[in-house]
C-alpha atoms as a PDB file:
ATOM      1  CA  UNK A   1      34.205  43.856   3.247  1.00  0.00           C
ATOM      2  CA  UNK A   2      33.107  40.087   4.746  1.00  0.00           C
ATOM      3  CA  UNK A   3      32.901  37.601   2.413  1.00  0.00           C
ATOM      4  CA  UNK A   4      29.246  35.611   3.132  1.00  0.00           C
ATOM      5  CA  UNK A   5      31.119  32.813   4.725  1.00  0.00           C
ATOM      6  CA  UNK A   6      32.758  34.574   7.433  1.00  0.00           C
ATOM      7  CA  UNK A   7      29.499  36.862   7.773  1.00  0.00           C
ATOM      8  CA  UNK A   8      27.546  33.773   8.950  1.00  0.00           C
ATOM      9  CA  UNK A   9      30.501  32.813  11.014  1.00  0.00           C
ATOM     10  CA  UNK A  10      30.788  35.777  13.081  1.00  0.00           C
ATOM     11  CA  UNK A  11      27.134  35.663  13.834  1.00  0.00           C
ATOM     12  CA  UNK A  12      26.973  32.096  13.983  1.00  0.00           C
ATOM     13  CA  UNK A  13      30.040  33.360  17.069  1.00  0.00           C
ATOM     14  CA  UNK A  14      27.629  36.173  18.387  1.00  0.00           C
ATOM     15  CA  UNK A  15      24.692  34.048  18.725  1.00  0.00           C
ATOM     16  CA  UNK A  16      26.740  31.171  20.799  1.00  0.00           C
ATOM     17  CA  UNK A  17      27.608  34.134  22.976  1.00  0.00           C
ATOM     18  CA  UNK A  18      24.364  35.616  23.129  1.00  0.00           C
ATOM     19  CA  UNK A  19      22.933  32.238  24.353  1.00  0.00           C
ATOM     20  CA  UNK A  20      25.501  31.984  26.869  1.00  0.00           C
ATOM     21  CA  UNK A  21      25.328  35.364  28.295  1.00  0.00           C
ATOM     22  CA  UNK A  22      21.093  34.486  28.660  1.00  0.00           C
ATOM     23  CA  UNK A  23      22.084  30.970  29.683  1.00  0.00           C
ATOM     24  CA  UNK A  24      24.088  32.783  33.060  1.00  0.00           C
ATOM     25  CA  UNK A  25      21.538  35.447  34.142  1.00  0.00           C
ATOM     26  CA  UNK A  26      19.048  32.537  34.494  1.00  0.00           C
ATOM     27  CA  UNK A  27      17.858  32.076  38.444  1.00  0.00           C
ATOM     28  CA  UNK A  28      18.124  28.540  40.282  1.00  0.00           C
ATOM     29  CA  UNK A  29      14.554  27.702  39.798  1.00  0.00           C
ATOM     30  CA  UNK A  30      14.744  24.862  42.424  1.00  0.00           C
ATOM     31  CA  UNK A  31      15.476  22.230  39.776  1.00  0.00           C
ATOM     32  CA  UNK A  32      19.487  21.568  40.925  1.00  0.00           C
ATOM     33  CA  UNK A  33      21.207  19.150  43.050  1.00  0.00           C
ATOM     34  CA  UNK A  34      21.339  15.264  43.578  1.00  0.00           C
ATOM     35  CA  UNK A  35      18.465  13.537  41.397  1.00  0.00           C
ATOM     36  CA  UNK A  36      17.870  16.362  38.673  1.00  0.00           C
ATOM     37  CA  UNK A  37      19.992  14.362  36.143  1.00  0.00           C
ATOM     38  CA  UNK A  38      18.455  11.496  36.876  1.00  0.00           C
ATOM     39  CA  UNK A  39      14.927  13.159  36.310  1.00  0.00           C
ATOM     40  CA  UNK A  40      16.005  14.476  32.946  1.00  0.00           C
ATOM     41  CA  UNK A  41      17.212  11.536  32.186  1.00  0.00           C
ATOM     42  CA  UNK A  42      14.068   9.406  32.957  1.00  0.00           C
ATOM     43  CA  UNK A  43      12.149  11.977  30.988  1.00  0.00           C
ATOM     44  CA  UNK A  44      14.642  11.502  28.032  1.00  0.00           C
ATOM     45  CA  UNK A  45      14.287   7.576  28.284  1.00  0.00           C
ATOM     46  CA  UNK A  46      10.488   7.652  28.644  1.00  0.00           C
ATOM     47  CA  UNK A  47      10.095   9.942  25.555  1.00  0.00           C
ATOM     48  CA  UNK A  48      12.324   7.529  23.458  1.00  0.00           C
ATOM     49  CA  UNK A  49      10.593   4.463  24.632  1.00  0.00           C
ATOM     50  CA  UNK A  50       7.176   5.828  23.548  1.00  0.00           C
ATOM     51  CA  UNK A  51       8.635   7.184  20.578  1.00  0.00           C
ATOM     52  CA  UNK A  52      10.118   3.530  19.409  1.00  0.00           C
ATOM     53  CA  UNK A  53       6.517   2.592  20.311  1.00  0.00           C
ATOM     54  CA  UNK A  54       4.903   4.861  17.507  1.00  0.00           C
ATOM     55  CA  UNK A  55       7.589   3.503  15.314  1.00  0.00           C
ATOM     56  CA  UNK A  56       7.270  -0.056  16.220  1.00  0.00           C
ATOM     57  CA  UNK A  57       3.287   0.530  15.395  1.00  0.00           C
ATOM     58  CA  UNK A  58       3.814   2.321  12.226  1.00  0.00           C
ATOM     59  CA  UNK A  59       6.002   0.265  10.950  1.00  0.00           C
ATOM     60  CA  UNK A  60       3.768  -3.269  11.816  1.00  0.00           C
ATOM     61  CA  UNK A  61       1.098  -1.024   9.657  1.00  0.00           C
ATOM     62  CA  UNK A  62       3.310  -0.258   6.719  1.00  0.00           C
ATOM     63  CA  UNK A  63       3.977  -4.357   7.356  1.00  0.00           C
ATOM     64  CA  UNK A  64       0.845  -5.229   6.853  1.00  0.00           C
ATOM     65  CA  UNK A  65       0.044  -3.073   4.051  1.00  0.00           C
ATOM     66  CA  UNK A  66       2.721  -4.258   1.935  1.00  0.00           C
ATOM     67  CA  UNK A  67       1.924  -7.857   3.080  1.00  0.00           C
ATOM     68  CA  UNK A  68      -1.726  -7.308   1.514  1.00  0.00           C
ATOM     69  CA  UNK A  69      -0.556  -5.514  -1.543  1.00  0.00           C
ATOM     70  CA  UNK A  70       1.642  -8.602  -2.010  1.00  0.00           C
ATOM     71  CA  UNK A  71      -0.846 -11.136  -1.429  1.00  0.00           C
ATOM     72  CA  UNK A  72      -3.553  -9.417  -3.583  1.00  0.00           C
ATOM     73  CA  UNK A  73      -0.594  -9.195  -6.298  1.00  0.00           C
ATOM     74  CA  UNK A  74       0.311 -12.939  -6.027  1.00  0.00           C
ATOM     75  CA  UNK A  75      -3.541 -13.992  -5.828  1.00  0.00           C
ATOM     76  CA  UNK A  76      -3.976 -12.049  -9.265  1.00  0.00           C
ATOM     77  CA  UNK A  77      -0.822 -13.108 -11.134  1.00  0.00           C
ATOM     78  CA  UNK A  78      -2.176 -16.711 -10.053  1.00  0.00           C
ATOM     79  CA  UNK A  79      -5.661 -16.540 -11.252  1.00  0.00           C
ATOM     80  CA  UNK A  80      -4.237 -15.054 -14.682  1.00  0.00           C
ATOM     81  CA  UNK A  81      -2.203 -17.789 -15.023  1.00  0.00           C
ATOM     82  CA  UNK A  82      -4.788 -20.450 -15.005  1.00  0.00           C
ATOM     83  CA  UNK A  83      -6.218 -20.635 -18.492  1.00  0.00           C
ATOM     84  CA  UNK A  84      -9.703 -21.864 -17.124  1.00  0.00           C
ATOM     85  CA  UNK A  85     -10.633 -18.388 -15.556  1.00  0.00           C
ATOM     86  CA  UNK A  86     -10.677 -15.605 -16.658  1.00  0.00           C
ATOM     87  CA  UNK A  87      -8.698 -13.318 -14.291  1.00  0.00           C
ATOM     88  CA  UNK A  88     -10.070  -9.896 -15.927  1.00  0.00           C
ATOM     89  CA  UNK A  89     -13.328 -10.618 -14.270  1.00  0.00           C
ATOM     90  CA  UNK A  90     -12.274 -11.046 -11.119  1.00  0.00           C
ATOM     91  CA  UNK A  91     -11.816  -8.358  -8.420  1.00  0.00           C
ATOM     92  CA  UNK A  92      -9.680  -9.189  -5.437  1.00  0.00           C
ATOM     93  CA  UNK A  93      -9.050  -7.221  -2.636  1.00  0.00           C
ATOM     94  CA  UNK A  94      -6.910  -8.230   0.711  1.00  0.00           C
ATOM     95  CA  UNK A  95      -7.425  -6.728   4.043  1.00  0.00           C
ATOM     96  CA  UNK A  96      -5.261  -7.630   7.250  1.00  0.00           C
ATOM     97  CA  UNK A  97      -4.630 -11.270   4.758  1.00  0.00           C
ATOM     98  CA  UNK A  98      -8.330 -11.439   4.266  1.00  0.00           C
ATOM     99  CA  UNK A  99      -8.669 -12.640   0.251  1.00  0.00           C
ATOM    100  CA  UNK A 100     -11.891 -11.015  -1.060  1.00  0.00           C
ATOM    101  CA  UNK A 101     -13.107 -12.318  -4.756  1.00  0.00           C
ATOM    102  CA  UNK A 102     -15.698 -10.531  -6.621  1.00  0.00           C
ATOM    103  CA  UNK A 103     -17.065 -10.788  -9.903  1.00  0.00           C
ATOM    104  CA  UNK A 104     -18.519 -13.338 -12.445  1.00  0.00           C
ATOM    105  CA  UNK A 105     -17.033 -16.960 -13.231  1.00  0.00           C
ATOM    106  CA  UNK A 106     -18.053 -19.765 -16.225  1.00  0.00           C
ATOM    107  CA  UNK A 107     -19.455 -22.313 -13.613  1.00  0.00           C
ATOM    108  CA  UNK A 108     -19.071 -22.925  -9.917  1.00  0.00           C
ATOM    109  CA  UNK A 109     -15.876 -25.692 -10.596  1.00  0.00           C
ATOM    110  CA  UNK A 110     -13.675 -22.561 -11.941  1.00  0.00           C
ATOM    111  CA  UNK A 111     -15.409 -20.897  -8.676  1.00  0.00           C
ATOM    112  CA  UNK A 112     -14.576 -23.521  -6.375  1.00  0.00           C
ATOM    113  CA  UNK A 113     -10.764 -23.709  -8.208  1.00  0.00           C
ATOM    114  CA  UNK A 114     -10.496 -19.761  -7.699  1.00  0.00           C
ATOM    115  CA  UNK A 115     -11.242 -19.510  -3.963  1.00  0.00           C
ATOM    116  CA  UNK A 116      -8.906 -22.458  -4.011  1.00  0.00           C
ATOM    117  CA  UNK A 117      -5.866 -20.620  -5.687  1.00  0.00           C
ATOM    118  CA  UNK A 118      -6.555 -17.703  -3.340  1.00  0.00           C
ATOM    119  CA  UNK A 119      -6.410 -19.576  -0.232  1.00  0.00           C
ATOM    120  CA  UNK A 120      -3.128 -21.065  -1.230  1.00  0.00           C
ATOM    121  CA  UNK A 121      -1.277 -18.147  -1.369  1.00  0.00           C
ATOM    122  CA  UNK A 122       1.509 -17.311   1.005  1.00  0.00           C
ATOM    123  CA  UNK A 123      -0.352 -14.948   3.611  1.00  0.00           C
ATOM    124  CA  UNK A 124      -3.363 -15.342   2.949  1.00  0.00           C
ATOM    125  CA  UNK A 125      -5.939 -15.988   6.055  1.00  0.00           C
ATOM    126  CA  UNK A 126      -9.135 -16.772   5.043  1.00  0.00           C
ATOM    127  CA  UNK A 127     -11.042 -15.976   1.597  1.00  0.00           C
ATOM    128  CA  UNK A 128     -14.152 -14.435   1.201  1.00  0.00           C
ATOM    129  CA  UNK A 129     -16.168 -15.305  -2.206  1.00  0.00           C
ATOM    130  CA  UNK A 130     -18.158 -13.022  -3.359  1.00  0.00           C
ATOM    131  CA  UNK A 131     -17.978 -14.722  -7.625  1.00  0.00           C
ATOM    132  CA  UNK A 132     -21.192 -15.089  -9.146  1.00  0.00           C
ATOM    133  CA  UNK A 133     -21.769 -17.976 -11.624  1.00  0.00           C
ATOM    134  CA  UNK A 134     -22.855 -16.395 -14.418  1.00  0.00           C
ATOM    135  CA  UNK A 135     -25.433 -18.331 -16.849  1.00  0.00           C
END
């Protein structure tokens, strides 16, 4: 008996010959001659060039998810470290770089400073405050 290895060869063998055999007894469709490579290969160049675009585009998105992950990360380890707020309080949220702030703050100086901190991080575009003074 075949071992399993030289089973899969031997059809591995008859399919390569099977595929030739069907590859012969094809007609000339019309598609041979001067210019047919250089069809296919326009075809093969224009389907890589639109699929580097998707790439190009998927990766900027993944780019600027990560980038506002980061920035929302940095904006939160900032706030935390300033002893005046309290970071636990505060929501922020960052959307193509937009900073948003939202939640309740001692007075509108520790609001003020907060939008402040936000705005200085690497990144960030703009910032949006949505804090509350609370009474």
């Amino acid at each position: 008996m075949f071992s399993d290895r030289t089973r899969w060869r031997m059809l591995g063998a008859m399919l390569a010959i099977a595929t030739g055999i069907a590859g012969c007894s094809k007609k000339n469709d019309g598609e041979s001659g001067p210019g047919t490579l250089e069809k296919v290969g326009k075809k093969v160049d224009d389907a890589a060039e639109n699929a580097g675009k998707k790439l190009d585009d998927a990766a900027k998105k993944t780019g600027e998810y990560v980038s506002d992950s980061a920035i929302t990360a940095q904006v939160k380890t900032a706030l935390a470290l300033n002893k005046e707020i309290d970071a636990t309080a505060i929501s922020v949220t960052t959307t193509d770089g937009v900073v948003t702030l939202t939640g309740t703050v001692a007075n509108t100086r520790i609001k003020t400073e907060a939008a402040f901190i936000a705005g200085s991080i690497r990144g960030a575009k703009r910032v949006v405050s949505n804090l509350e003074v609370r009474p």
